[in-house]
Protein backbone atom coordinates (compact mmCIF):
# COMPACT_ATOMS: atom_id res chain seq x y z
CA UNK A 1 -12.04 -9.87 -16.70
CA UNK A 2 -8.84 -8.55 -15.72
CA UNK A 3 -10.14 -7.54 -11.59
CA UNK A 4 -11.26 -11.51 -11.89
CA UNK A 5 -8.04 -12.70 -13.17
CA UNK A 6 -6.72 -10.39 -10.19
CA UNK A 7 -8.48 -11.40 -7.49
CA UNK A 8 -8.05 -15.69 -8.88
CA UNK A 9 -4.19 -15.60 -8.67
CA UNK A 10 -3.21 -14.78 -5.53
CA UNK A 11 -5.52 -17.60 -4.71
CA UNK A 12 -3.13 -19.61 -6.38
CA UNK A 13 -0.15 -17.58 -5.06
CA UNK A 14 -0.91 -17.97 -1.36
CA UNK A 15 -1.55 -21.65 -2.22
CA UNK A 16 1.81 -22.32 -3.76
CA UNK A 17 3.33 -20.68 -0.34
CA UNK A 18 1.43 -22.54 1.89
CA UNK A 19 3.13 -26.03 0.06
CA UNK A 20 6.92 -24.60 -0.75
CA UNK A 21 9.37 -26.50 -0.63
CA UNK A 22 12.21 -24.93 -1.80
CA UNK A 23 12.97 -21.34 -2.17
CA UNK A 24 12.24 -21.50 -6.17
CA UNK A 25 8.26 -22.47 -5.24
CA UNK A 26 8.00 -19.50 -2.72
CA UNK A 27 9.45 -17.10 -5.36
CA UNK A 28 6.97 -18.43 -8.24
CA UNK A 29 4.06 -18.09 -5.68
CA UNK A 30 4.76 -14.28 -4.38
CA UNK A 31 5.22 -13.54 -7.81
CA UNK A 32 1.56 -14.64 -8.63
CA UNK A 33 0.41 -12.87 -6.05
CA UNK A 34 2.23 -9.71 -6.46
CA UNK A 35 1.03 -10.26 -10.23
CA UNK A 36 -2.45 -10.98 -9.42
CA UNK A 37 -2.47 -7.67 -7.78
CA UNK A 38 -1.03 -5.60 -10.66
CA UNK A 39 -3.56 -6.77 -12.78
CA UNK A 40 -6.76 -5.83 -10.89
CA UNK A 41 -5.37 -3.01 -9.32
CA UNK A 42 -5.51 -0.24 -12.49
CA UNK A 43 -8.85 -1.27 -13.78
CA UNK A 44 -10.31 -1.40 -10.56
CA UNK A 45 -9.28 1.73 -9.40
CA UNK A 46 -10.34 3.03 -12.89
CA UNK A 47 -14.01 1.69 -12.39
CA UNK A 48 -14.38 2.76 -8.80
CA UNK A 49 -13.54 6.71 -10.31
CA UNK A 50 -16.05 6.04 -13.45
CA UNK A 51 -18.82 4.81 -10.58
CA UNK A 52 -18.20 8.52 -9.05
CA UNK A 53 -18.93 12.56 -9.09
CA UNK A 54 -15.60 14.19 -9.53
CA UNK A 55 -16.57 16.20 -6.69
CA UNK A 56 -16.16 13.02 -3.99
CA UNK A 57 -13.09 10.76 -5.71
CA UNK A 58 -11.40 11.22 -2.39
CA UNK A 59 -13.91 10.07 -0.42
CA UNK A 60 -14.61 7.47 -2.86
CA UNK A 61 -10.89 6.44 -2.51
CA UNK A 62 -10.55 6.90 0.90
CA UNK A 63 -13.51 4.56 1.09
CA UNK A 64 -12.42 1.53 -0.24
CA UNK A 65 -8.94 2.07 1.69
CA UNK A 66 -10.71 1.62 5.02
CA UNK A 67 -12.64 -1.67 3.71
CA UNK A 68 -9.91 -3.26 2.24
CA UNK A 69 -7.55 -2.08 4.97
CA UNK A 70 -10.15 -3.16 7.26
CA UNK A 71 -10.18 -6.74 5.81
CA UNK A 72 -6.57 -6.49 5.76
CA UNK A 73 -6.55 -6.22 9.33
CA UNK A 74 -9.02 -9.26 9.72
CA UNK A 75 -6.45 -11.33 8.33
CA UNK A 76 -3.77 -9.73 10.61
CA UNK A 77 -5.84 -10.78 13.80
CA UNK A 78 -6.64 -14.00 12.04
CA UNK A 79 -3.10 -14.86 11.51
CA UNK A 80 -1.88 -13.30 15.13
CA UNK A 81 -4.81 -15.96 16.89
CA UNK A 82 -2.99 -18.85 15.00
CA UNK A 83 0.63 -18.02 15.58
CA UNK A 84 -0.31 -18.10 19.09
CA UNK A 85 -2.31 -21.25 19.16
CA UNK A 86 0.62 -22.86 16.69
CA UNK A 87 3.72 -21.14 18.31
CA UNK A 88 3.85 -21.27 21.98
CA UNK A 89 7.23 -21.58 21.99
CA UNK A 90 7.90 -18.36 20.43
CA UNK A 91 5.25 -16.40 22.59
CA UNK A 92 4.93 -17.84 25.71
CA UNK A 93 8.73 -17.46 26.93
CA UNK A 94 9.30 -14.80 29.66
CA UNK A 95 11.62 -12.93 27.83
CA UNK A 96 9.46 -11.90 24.30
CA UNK A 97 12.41 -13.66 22.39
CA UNK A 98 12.31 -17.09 20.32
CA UNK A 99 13.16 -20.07 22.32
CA UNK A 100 14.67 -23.40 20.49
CA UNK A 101 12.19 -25.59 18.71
CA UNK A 102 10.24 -21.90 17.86
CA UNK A 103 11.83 -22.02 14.58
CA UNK A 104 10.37 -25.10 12.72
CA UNK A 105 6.71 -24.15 14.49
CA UNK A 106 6.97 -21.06 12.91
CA UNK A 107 7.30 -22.32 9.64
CA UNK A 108 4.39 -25.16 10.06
CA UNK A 109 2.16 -22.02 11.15
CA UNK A 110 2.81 -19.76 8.13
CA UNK A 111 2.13 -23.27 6.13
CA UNK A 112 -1.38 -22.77 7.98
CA UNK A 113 -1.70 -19.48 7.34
CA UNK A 114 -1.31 -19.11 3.86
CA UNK A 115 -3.40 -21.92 3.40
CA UNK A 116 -6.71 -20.17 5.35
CA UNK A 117 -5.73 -16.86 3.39
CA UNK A 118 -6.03 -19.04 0.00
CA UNK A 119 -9.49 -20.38 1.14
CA UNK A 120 -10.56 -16.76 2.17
CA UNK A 121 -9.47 -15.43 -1.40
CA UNK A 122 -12.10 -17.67 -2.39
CA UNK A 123 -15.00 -15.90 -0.98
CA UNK A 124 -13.24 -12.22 -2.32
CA UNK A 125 -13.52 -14.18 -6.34
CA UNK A 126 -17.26 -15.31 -5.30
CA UNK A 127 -17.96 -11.42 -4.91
CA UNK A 128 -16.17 -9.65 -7.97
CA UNK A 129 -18.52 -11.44 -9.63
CA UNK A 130 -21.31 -9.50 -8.66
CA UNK A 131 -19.84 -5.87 -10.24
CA UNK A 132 -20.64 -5.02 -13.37
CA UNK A 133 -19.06 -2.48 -15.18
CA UNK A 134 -20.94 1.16 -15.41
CA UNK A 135 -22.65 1.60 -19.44
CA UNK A 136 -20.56 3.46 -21.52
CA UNK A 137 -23.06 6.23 -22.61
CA UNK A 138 -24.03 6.56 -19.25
CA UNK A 139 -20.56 6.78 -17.83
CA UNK A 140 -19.31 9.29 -20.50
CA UNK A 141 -22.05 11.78 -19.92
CA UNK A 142 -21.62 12.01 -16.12
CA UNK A 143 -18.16 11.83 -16.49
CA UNK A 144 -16.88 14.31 -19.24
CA UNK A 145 -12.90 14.66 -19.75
CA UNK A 146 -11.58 16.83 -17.23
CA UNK A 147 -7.99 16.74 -18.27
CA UNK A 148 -7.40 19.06 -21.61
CA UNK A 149 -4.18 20.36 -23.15
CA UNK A 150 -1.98 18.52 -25.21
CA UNK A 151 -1.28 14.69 -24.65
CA UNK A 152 2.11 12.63 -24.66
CA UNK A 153 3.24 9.32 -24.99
CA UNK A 154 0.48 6.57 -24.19
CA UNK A 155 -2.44 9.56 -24.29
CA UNK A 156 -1.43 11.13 -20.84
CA UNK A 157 -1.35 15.10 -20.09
CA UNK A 158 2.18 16.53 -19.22
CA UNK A 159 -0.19 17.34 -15.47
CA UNK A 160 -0.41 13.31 -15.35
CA UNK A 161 2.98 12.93 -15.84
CA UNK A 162 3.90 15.49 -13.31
CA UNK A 163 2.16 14.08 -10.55
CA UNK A 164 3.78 10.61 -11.14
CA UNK A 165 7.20 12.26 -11.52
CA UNK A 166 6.58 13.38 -7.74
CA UNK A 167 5.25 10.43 -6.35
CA UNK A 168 8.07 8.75 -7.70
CA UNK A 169 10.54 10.56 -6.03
CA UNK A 170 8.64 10.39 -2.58
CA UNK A 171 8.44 6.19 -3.73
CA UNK A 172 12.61 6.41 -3.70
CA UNK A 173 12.47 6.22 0.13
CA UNK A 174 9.52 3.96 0.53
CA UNK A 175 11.02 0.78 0.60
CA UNK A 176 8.78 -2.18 1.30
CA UNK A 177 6.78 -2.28 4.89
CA UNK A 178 9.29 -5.18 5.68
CA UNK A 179 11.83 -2.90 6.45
CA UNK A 180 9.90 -1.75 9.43
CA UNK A 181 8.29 -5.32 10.64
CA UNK A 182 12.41 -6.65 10.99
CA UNK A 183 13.79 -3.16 12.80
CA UNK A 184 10.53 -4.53 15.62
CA UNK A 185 12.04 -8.15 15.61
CA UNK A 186 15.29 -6.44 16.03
CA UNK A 187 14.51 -4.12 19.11
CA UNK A 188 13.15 -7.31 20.35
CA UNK A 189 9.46 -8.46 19.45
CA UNK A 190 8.44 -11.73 19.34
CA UNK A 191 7.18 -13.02 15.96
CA UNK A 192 3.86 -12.67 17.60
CA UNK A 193 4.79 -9.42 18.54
CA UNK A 194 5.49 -8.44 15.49
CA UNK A 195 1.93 -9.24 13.79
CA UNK A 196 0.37 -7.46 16.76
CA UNK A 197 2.21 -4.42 15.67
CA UNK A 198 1.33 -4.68 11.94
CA UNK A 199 -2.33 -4.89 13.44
CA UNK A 200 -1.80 -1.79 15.13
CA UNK A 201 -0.88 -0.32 11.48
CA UNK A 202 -3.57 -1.55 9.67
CA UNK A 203 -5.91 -0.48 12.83
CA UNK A 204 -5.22 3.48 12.43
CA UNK A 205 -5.05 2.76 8.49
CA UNK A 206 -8.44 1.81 8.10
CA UNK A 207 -9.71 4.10 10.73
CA UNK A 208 -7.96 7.48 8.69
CA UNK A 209 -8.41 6.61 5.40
CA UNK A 210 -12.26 7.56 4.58
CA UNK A 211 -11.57 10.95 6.68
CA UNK A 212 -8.60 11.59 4.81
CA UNK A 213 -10.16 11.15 1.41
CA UNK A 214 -13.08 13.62 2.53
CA UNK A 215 -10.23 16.32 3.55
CA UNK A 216 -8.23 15.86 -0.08
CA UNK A 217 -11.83 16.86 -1.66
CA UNK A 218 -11.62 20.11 0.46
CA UNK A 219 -8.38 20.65 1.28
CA UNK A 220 -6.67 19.94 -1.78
CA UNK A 221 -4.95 16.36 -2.37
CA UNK A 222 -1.25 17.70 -2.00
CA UNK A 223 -1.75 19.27 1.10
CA UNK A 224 -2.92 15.78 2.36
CA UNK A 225 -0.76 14.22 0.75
CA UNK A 226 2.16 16.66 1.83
CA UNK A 227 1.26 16.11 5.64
CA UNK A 228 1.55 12.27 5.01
CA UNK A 229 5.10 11.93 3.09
CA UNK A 230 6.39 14.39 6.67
CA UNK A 231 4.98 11.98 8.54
CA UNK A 232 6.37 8.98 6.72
CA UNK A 233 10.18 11.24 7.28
CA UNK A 234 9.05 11.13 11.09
CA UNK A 235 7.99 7.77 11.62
CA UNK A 236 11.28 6.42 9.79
CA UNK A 237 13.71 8.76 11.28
CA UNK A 238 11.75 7.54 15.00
CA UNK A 239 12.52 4.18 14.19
CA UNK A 240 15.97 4.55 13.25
CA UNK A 241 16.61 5.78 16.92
CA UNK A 242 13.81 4.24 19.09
CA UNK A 243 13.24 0.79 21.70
CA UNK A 244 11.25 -2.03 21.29
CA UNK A 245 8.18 0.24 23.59
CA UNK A 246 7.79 2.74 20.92
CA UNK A 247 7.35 0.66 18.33
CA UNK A 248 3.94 0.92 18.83
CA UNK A 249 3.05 4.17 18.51
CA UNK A 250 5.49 4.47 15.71
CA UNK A 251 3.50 1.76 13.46
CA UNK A 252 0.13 3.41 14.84
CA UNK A 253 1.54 7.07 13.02
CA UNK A 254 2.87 4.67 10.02
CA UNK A 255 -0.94 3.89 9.29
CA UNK A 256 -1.83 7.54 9.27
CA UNK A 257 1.02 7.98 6.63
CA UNK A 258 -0.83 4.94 4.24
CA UNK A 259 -4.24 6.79 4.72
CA UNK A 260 -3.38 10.10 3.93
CA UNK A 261 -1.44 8.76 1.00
CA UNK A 262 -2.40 5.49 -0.81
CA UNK A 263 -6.02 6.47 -1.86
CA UNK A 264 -5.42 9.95 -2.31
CA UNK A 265 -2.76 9.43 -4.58
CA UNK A 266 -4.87 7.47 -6.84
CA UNK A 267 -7.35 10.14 -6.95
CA UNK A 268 -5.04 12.73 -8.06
CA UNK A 269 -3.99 10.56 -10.41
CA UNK A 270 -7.43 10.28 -12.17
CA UNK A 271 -7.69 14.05 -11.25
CA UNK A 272 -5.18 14.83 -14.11
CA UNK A 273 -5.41 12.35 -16.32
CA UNK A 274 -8.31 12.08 -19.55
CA UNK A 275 -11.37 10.35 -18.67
CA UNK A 276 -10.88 8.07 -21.30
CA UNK A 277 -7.22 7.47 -20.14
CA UNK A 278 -7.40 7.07 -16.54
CA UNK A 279 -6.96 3.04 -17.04
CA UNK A 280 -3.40 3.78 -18.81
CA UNK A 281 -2.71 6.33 -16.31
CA UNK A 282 -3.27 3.66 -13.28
CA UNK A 283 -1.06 1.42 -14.89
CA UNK A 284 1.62 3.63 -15.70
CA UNK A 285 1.38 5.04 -12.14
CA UNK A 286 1.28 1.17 -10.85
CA UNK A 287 4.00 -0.40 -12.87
CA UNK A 288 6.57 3.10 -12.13
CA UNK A 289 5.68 2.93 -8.49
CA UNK A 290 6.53 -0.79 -8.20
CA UNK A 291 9.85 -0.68 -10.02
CA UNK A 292 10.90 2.26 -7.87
CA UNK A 293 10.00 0.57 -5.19
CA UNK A 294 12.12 -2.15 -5.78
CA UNK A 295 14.84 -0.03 -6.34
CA UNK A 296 14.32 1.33 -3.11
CA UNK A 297 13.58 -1.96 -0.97
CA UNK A 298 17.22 -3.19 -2.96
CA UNK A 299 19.09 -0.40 -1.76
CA UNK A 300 17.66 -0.15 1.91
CA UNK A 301 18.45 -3.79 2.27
CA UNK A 302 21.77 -3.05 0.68
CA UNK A 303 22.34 -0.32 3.31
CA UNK A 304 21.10 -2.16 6.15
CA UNK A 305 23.49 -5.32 5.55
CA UNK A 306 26.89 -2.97 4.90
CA UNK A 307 26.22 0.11 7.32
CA UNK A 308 23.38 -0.88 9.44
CA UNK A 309 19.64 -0.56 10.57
CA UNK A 310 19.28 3.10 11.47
CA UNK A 311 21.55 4.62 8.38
CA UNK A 312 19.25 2.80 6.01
CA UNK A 313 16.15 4.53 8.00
CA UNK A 314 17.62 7.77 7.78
CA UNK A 315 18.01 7.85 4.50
CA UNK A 316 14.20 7.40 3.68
CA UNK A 317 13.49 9.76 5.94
CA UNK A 318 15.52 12.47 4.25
CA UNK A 319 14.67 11.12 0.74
CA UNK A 320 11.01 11.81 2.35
CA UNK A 321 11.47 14.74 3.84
CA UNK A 322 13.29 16.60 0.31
CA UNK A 323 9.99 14.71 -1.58
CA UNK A 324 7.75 17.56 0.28
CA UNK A 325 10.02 20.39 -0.17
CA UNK A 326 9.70 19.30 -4.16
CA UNK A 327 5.67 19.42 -3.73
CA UNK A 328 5.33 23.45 -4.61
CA UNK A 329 8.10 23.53 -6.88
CA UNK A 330 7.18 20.76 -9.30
CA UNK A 331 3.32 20.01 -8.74
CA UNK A 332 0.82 21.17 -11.49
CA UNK A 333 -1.01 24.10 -11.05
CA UNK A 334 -4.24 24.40 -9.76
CA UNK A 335 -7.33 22.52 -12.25
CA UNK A 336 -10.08 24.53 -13.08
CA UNK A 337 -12.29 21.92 -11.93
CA UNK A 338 -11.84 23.01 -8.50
CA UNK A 339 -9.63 22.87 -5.51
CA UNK A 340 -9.40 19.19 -4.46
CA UNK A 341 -6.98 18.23 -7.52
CA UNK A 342 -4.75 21.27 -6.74
């Protein structure tokens, strides 16, 4: 019910965008989607590690990254082919820059766009449908508890709570993927520019992510995820000094950050926490993440307006970079259920 629920309101989200108004309607319908997403985004993560052997929750992970990311980057194209056909203004000029009447065509194409991405939702509601959730017995006897000690607050292991203690401070620098989309329009990229280069992220996201879950399962999921948060450091502190040409490259790496990151996090997350938990440790992990996340996108914006672009950039880099150098210090120790949660 709740994945359902999930998947039904950014329907209604993307809807209310596509027929703002005012500023008060496009606030109401980002907050049902952002909403919509919270509450599908524990439970399903939860049933996709039930549905699993321990012994492949990377993979598993990694998995479902590259087919969502991979439909993410559908709707990238989808969206790029329209502002083109509905902007000409803004793409055709010789220069890459916005010309005059670019402005209001821009805003009757994202009308357009959020409208198709509200009938596509439609087709992602038809199929939730079709999963059922795994049988209890059946799901408890493949998947005995793997976390034991003693619990805390809300049923979690002081392990669980470790893990999201780190992530959180590595979440500190990652402000929202705006940030990064603006410093392109900045250096000069047209606004179809711009969606080609969030292509070009979603591109080498979907393409890492299933590899990357297969090397947490061998490798260990900090080491992965290690490797990412540096490259995260190096892609921000590159953008805080490059031109509009490496932009590309720079967004390319960005994706390689999100794969060896976003799924494996979740994995470790489940890695540490009871079996009969891991719902409550998703959310925890979900809700934490967001609000430090907004605390970060507030204070990168607020840095960006007073001192400018690149200081805001180099401080997620270094907030980044001192993230990794925590990772031996304050990461659990290694599980006895083998290497990939260590």
């Amino acid at each position: 019910g709740y994945v359902r629920a999930g998947y039904a309101l950014p329907i209604v989200g993307k809807a209310l965008l596509a027929t703002a108004s005012a500023p008060a309607m496009v606030l109401v319908g980002r907050l049902t989607d952002r909403f919509g997403k919270g509450l599908r985004s524990s439970p399903r993560d939860a049933l996709i590690t039930d549905m699993v052997d321990p012994s492949v929750r990377g993979r598993a992970f990694g998995f479902h990254r590259m087919l969502d990311t991979a439909g993410a980057l559908a709707g990238v194209l989808i969206a790029a082919a329209l502002m083109w056909w509905l902007v000409p203004a803004a793409n055709h000029g010789s220069d890459g820059r916005d010309h005059p009447g670019a402005l209001s065509e821009s805003a009757n194409a994202f009308r357009i766009i959020f409208a198709v991405a509200s009938a596509l939702g439609l087709a992602s509601l038809a199929l939730v449908w079709l999963v059922r959730d795994p049988k209890s017995g059946a799901r408890d006897s493949r998947h005995a508890p793997e976390a034991s000690g003693r619990r805390t607050r809300f049923g979690v292991t002081p392990d669980c709570w470790r893990v999201i203690a780190l992530v959180l401070i590595f979440t500190l620098a990652n402000s929202t993927d705006t940030f990064l989309l603006l410093r392109a329009g900045e250096l000069g990229h047209s606004p179809f520019s711009v969606v080609m280069v969030y292509a070009v992220f979603n591109v080498t996201y979907a393409a890492v992510s299933y590899p990357a879950g297969i090397w947490s399962d061998r490798l260990g999921r900090w080491k992965v995820i290690g490797m990412g948060w540096l490259i995260y450091a190096a892609v921000y502190a590159g953008f805080a000094i490059t031109n509009a040409a490496w932009v590309w490259p720079l967004m390319a790496l960005y994706g390689v950050f999100m794969a060896f990151t976003d799924g494996v996090s979740k994995a470790l997350i489940t890695d540490h926490a009871p079996s009969e938990r891991r719902g409550t440790a998703l959310g925890i992990f979900y809700c934490l993440t967001g609000l430090a996340t907004l605390l970060s996108s507030y204070l990168t914006g607020l840095i960006w307006d007073r001192v400018g672009a690149s200081a805001a950039l180099w401080l997620g880099a270094g907030i980044a970079a001192f993230a990794v150098v925590l990772i031996p210090v304050l990461r659990p120790g290694p599980r006895p259920t083998g290497k990939s949660a260590a």
